[in-house]
Protein backbone atom coordinates (compact mmCIF):
# COMPACT_ATOMS: atom_id res chain seq x y z
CA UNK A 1 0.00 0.00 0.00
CA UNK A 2 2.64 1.94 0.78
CA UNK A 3 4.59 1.96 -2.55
CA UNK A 4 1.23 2.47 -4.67
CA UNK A 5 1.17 5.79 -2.29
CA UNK A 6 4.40 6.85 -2.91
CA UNK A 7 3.86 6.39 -6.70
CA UNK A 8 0.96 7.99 -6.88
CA UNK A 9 2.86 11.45 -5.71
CA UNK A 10 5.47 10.95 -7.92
CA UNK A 11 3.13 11.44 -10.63
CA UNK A 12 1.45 14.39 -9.15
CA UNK A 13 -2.24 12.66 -9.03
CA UNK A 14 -2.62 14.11 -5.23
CA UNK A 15 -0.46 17.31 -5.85
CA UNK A 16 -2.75 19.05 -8.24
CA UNK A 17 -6.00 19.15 -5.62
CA UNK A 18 -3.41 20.26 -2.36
CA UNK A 19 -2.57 23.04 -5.22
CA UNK A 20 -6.07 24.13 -5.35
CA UNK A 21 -6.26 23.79 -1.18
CA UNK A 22 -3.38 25.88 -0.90
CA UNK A 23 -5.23 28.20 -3.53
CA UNK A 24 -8.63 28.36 -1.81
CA UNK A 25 -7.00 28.56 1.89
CA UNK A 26 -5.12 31.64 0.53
CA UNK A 27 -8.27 32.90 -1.16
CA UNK A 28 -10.33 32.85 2.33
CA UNK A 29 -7.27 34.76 4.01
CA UNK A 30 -7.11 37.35 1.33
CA UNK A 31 -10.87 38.05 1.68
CA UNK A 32 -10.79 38.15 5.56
CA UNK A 33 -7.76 40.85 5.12
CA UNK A 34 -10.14 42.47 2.50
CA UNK A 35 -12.84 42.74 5.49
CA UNK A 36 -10.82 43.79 8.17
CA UNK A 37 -9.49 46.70 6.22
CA UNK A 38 -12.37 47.94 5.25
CA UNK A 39 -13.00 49.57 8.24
CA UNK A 40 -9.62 51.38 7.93
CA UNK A 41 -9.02 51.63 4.45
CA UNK A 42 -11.14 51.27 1.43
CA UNK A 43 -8.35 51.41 -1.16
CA UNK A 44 -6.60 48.74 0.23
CA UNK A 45 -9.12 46.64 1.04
CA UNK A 46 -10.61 46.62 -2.42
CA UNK A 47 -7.08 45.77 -3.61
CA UNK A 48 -7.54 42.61 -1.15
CA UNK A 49 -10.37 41.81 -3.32
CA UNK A 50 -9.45 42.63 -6.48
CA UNK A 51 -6.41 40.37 -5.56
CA UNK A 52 -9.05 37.83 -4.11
CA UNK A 53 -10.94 37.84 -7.19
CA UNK A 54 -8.16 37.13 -9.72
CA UNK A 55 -6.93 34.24 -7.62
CA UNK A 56 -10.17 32.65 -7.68
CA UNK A 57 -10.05 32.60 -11.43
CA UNK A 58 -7.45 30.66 -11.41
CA UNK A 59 -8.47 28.36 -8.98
CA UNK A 60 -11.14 28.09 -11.37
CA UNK A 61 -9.11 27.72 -13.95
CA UNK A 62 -7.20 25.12 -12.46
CA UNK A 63 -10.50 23.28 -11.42
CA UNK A 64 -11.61 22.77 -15.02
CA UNK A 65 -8.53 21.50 -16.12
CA UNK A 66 -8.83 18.52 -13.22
CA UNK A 67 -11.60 17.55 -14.29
């Protein structure tokens, strides 16, 4: 079982979706950023989400490709 594991990340079957967890994780701390500036500062927090935004089109991106 062990070896079938191990083979399986040298072909990068499991690395793809930890990409897209990695992807989404830093999605959700860009948009909590986004909200806590707002009460501060509105440029910069709609930079947060404009930065949000394009990485969730490439998660997206990324998403169709898996599948």
């Amino acid at each position: 079982m062990y070896l079938l594991l191990k083979s399986n990340y040298m072909f990068g079957f499991f690395n793809k979706r930890s990409l897209v967890k990695k992807k989404y994780k830093k999605y959700r701390q860009l948009l909590a950023e986004s909200h806590s500036l707002s009460t501060t500062s509105r440029r910069a927090s709609d930079m947060k989400y404009v930065e949000a935004q394009e990485l969730l089109q490439e998660i997206q991106t990324l998403e169709s490709k898996l599948s």
